[in-house]
C-alpha atoms as a PDB file:
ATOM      1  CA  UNK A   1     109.711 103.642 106.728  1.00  0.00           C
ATOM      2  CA  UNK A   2     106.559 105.860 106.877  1.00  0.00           C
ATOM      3  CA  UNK A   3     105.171 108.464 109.850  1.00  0.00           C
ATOM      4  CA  UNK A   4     101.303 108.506 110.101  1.00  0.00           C
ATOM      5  CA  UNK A   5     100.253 111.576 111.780  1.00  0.00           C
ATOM      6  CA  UNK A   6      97.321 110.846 114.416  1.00  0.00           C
ATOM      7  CA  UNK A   7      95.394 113.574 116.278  1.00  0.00           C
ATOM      8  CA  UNK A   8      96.279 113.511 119.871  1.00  0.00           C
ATOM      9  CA  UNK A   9      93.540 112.662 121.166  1.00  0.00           C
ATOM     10  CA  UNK A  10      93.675 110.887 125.054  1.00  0.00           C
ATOM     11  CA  UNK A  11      91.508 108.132 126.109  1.00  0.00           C
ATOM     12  CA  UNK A  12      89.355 107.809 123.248  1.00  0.00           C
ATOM     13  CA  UNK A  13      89.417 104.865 120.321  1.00  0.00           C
ATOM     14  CA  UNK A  14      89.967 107.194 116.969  1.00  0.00           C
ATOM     15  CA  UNK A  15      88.725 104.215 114.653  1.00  0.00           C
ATOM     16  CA  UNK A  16      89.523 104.448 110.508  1.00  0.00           C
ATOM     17  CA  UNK A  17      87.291 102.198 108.311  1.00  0.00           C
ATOM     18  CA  UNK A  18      88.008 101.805 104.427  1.00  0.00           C
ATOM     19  CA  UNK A  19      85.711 100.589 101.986  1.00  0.00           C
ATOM     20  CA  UNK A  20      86.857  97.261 101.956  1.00  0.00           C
ATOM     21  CA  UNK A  21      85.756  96.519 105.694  1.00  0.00           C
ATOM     22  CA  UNK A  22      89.445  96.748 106.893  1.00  0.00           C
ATOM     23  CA  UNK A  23      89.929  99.240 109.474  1.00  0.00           C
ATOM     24  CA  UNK A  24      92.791 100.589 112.308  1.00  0.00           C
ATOM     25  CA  UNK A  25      91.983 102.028 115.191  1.00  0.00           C
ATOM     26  CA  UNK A  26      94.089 103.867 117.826  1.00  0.00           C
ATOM     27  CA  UNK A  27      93.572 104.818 121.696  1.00  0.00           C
ATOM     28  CA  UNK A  28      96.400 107.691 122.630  1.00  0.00           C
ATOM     29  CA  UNK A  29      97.499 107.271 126.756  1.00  0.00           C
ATOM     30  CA  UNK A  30      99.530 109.483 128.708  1.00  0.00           C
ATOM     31  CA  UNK A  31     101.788 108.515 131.487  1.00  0.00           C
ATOM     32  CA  UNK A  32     100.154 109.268 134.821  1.00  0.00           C
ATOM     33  CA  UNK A  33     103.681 109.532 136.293  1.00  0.00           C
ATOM     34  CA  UNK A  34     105.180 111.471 133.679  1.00  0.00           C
ATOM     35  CA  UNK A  35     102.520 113.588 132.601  1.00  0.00           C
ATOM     36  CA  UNK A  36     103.811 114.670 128.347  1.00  0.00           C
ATOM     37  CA  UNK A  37     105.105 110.825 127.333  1.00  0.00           C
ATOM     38  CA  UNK A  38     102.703 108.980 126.136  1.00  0.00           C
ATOM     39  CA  UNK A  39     101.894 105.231 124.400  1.00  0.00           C
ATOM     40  CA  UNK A  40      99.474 103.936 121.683  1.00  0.00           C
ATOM     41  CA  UNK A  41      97.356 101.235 121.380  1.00  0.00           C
ATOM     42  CA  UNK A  42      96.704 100.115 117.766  1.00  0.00           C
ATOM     43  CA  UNK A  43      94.114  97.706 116.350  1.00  0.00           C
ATOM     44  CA  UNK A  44      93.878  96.620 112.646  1.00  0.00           C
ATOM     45  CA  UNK A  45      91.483  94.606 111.385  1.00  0.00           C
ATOM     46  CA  UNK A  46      88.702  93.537 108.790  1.00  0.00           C
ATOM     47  CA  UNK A  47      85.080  94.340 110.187  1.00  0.00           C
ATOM     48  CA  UNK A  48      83.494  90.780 108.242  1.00  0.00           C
ATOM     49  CA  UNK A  49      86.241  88.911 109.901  1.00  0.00           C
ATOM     50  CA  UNK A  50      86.868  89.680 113.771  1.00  0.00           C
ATOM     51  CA  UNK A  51      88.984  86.526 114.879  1.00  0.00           C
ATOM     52  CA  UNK A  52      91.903  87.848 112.768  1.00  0.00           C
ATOM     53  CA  UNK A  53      92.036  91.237 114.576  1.00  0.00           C
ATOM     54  CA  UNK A  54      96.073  92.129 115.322  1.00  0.00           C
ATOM     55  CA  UNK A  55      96.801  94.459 118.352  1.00  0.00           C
ATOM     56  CA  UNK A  56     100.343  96.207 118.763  1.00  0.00           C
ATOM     57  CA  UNK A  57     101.630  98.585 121.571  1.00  0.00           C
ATOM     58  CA  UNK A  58     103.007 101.433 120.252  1.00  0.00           C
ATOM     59  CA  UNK A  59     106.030 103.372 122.476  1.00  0.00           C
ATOM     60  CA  UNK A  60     107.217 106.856 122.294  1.00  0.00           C
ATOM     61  CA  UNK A  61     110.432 107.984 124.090  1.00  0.00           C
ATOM     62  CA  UNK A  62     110.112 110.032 127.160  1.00  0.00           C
ATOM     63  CA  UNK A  63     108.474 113.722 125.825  1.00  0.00           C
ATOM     64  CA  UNK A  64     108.670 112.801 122.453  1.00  0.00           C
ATOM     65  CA  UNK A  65     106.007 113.588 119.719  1.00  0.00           C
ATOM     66  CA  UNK A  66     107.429 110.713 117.614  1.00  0.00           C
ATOM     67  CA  UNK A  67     107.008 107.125 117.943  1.00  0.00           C
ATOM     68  CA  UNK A  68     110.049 104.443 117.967  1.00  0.00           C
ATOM     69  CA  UNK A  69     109.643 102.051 114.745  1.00  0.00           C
ATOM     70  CA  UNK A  70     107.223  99.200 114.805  1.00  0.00           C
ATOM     71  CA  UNK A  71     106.674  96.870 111.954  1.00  0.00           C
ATOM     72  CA  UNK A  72     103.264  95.414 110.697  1.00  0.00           C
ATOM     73  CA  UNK A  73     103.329  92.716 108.026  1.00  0.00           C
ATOM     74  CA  UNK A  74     107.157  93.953 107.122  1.00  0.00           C
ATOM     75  CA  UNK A  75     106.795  97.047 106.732  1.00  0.00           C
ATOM     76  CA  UNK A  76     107.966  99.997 109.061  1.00  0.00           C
ATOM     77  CA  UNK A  77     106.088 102.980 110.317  1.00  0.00           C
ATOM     78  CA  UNK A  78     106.206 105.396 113.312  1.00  0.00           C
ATOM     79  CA  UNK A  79     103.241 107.693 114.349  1.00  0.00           C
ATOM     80  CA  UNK A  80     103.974 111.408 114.536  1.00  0.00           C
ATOM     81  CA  UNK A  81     101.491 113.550 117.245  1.00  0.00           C
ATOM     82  CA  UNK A  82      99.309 116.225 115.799  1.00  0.00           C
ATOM     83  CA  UNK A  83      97.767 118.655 118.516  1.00  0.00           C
ATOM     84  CA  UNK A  84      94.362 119.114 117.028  1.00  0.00           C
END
């Protein structure tokens, strides 16, 4: 399993684009009713081909700065939290 550290940024699409037009792209959210948990929305893709776009919801436990495991094409990963 990897961790990917992502800058917490709230609100805002952080997009990553490599030089073979595939990308990822995250948007951070924080709980409005329990302000310090929060949940990621991830989008990978290829730019040339849109239709084949995957999206995954991402869930940390409650206060936690560390993902729970989620798998893309068989692999495992969790996202770690940097404060920028």
């Amino acid at each position: 399993m990897k961790t990917i550290d992502v800058k917490l940024i709230l609100n805002r699409p952080v997009r990553l684009t490599y030089l073979d037009y595939t990308y990822w792209e995250y948007t951070i959210s924080e709980s409005p009713f329990d302000p310090g948990t929060y949940g990621a929305h991830l989008s990978l893709g290829n730019n040339i081909e849109k239709h084949k776009d995957r999206h995954i919801e991402v869930y940390f436990p409650r206060h936690s700065m560390v993902s729970e495991e989620f798998e893309i094409n068989g692999d495992k990963y969790k996202l770690r939290l940097i404060n920028s």
